[in-house]
N, C-alpha and C. Protein backbone atom coordinates (compact mmCIF):
# COMPACT_ATOMS: atom_id res chain seq x y z
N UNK A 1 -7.95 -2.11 -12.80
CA UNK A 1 -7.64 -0.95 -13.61
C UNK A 1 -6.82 0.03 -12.76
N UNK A 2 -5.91 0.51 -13.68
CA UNK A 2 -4.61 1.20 -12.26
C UNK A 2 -5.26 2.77 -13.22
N UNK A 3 -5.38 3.92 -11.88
CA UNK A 3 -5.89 5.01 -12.67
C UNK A 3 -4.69 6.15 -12.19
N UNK A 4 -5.32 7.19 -12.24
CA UNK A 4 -4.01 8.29 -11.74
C UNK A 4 -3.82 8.36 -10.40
N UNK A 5 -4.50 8.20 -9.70
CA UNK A 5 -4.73 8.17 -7.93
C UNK A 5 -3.44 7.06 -8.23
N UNK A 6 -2.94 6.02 -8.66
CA UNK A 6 -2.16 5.80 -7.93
C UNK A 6 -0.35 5.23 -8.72
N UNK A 7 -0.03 5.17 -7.72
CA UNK A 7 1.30 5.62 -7.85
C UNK A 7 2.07 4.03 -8.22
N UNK A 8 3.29 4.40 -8.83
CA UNK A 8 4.23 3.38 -9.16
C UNK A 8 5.18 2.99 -8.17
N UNK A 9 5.98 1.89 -7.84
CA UNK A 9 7.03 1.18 -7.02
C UNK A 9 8.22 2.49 -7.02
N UNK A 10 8.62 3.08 -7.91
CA UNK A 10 9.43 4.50 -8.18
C UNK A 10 9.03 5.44 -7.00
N UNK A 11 7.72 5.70 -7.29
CA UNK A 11 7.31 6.88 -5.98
C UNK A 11 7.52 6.56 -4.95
N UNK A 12 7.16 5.08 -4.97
CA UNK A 12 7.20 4.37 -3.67
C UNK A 12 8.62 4.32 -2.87
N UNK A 13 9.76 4.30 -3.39
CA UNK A 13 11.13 4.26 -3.26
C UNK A 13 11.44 5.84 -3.10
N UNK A 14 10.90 6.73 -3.54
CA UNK A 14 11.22 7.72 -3.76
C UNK A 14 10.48 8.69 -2.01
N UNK A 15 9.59 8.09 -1.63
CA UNK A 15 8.92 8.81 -0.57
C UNK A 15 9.23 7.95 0.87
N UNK A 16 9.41 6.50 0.53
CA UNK A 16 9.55 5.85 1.99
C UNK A 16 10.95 5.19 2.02
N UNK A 17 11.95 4.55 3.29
CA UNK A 17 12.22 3.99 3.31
C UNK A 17 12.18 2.76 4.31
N UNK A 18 12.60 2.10 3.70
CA UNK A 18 11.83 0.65 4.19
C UNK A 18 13.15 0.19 5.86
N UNK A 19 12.24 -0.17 6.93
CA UNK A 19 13.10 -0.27 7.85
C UNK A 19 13.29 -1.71 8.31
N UNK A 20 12.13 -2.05 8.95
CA UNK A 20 11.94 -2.95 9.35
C UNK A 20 10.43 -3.83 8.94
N UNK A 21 10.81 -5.59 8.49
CA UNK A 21 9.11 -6.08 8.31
C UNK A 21 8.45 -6.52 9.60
N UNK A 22 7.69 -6.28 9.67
CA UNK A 22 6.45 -6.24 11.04
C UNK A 22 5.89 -7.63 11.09
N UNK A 23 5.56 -7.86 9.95
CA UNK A 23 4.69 -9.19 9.87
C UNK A 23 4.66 -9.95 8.48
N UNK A 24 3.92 -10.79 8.10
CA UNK A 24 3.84 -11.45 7.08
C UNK A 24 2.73 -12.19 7.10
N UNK A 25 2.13 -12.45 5.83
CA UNK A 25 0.36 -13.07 5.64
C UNK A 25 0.95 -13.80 4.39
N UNK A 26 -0.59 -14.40 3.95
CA UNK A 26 -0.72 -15.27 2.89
C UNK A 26 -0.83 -13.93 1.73
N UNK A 27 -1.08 -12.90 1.69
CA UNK A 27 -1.27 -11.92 0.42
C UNK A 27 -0.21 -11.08 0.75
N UNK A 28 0.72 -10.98 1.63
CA UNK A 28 1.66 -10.42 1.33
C UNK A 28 2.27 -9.75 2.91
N UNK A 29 3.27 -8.51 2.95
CA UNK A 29 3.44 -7.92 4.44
C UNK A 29 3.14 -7.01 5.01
N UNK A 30 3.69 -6.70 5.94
CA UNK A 30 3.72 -5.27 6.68
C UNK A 30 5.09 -4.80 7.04
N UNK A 31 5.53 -3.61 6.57
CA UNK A 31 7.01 -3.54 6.74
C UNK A 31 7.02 -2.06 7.67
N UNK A 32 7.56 -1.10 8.69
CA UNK A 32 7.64 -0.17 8.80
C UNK A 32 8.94 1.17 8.08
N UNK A 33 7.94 1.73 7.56
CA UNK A 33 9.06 2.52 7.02
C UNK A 33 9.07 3.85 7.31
N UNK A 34 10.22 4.82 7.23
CA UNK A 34 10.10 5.91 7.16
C UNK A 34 10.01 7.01 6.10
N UNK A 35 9.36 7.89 6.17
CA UNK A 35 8.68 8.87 5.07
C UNK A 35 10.12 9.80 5.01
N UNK A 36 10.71 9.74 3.98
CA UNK A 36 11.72 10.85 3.18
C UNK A 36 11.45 12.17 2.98
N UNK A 37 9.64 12.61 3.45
CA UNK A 37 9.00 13.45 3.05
C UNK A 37 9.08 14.33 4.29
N UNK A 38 8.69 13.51 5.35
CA UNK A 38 7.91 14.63 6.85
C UNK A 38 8.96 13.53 7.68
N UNK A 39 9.72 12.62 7.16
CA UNK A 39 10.41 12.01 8.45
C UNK A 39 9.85 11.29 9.44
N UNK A 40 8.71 10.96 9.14
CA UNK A 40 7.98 10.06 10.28
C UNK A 40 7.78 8.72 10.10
N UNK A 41 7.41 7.98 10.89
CA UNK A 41 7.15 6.78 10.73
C UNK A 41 5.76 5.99 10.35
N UNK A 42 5.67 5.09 9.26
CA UNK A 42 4.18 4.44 8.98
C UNK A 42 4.29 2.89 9.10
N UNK A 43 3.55 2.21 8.69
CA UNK A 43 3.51 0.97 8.04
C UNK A 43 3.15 0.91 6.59
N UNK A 44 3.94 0.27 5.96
CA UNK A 44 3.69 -0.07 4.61
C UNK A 44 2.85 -1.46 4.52
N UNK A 45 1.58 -1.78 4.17
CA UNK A 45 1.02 -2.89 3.75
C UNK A 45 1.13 -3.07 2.02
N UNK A 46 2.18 -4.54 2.24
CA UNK A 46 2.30 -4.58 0.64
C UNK A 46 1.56 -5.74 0.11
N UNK A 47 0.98 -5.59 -0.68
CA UNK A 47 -0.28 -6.61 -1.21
C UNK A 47 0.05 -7.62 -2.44
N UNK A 48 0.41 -9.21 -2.43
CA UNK A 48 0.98 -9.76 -3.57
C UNK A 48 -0.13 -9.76 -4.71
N UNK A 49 -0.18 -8.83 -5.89
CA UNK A 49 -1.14 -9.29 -6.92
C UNK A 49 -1.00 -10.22 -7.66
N UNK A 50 0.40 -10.41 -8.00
CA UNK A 50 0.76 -11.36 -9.15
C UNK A 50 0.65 -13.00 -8.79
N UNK A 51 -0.24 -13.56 -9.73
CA UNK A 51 -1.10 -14.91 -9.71
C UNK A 51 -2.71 -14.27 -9.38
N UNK A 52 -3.02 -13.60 -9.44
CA UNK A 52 -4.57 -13.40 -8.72
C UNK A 52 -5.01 -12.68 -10.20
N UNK A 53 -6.57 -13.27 -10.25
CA UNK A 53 -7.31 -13.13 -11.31
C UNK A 53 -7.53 -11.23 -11.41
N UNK A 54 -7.81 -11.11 -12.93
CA UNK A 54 -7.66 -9.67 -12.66
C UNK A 54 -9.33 -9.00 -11.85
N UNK A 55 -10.32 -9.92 -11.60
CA UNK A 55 -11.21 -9.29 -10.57
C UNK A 55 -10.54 -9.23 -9.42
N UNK A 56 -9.81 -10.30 -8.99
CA UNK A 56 -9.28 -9.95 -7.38
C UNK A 56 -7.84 -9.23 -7.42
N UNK A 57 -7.31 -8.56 -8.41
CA UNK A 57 -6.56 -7.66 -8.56
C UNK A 57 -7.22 -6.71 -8.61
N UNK A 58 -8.78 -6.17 -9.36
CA UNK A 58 -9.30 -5.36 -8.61
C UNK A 58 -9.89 -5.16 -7.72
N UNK A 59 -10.64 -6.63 -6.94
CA UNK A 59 -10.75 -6.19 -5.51
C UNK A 59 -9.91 -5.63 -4.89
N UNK A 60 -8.64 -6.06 -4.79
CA UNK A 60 -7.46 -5.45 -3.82
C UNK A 60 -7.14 -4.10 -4.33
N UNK A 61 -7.54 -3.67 -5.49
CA UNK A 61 -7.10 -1.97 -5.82
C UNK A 61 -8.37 -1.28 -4.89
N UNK A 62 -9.17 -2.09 -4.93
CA UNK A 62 -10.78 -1.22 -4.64
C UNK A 62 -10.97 -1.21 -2.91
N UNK A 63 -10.17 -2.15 -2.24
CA UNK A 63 -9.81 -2.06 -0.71
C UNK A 63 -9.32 -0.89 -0.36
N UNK A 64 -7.87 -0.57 -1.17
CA UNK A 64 -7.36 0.18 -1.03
C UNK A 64 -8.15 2.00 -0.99
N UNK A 65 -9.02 2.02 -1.74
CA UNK A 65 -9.77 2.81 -2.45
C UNK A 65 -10.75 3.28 -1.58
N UNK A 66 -11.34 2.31 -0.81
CA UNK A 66 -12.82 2.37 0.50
C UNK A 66 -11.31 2.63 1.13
N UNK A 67 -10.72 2.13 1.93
CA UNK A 67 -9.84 2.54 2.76
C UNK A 67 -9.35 3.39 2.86
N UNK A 68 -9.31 4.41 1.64
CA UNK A 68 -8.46 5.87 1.52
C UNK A 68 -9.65 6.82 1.58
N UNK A 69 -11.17 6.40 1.60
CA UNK A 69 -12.25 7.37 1.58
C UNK A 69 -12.78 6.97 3.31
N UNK A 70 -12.09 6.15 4.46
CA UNK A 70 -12.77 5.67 5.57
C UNK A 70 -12.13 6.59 6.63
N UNK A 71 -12.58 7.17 7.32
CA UNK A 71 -12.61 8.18 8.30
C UNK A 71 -12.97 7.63 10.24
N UNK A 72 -12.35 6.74 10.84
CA UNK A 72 -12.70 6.34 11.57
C UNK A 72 -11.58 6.15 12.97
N UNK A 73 -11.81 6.50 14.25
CA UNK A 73 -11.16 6.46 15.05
C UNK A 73 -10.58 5.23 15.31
N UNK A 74 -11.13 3.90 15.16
CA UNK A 74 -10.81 2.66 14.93
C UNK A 74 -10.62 1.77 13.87
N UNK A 75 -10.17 2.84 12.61
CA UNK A 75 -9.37 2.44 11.80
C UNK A 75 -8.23 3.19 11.43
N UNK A 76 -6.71 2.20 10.94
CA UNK A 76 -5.66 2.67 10.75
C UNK A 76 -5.66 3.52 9.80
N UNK A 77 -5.38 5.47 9.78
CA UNK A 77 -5.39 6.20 8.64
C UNK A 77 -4.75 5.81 7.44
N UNK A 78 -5.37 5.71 6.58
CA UNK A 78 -4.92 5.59 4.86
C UNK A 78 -3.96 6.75 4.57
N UNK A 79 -3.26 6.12 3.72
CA UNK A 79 -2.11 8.01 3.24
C UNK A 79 -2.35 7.56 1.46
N UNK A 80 -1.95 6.19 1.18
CA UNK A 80 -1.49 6.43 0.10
C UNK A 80 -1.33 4.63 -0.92
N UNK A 81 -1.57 4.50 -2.06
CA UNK A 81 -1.17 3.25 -2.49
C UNK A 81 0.20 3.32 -3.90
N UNK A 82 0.19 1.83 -3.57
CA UNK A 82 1.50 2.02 -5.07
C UNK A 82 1.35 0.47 -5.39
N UNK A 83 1.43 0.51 -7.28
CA UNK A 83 1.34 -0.50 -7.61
C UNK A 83 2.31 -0.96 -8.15
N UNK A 84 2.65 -2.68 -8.63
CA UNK A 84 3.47 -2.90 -9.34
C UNK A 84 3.36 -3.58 -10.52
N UNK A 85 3.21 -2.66 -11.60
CA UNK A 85 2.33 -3.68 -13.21
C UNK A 85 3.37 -5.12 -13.55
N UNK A 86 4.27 -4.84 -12.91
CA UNK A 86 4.60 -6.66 -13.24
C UNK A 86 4.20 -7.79 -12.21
């Protein structure tokens, strides 16, 4: 279920740009981009949903979700997610 917390591929284009990919997995990459916003640099983790049942389309919204509420010196800070309904 996609709610207002989060954002469309538009915003997504609209706040980062994409520089360089870092890595690559079986669910998808890691690209570094820079923020259009504050000018700094992040990683973008992009997550493939399409083929995955819609529970593990919401597991992967709900990762995102514990990950944006996790507060930890040894984990990478959360900023933000974006989905893509196709």
């Amino acid at each position: 279920m996609i709610d207002k917390r989060t954002h469309s591929l538009e915003d997504y284009a609209s706040k980062y740009l994409e520089l360089e990919v870092k890595g690559t997995g079986v669910s998808g990459c890691a690209t570094l981009v820079k923020s259009r916003v504050d000018g700094l640099e992040y990683i973008s983790k992009r997550v493939v949903l399409r083929g995955l049942s819609a529970k593990e389309q919401e597991q992967a919204i709900q990762e995102a979700r514990i990950l944006q509420n996790m507060h930890h010196p040894n984990v990478v800070k959360y900023y933000d997610h974006f989905v893509d309904p196709g």
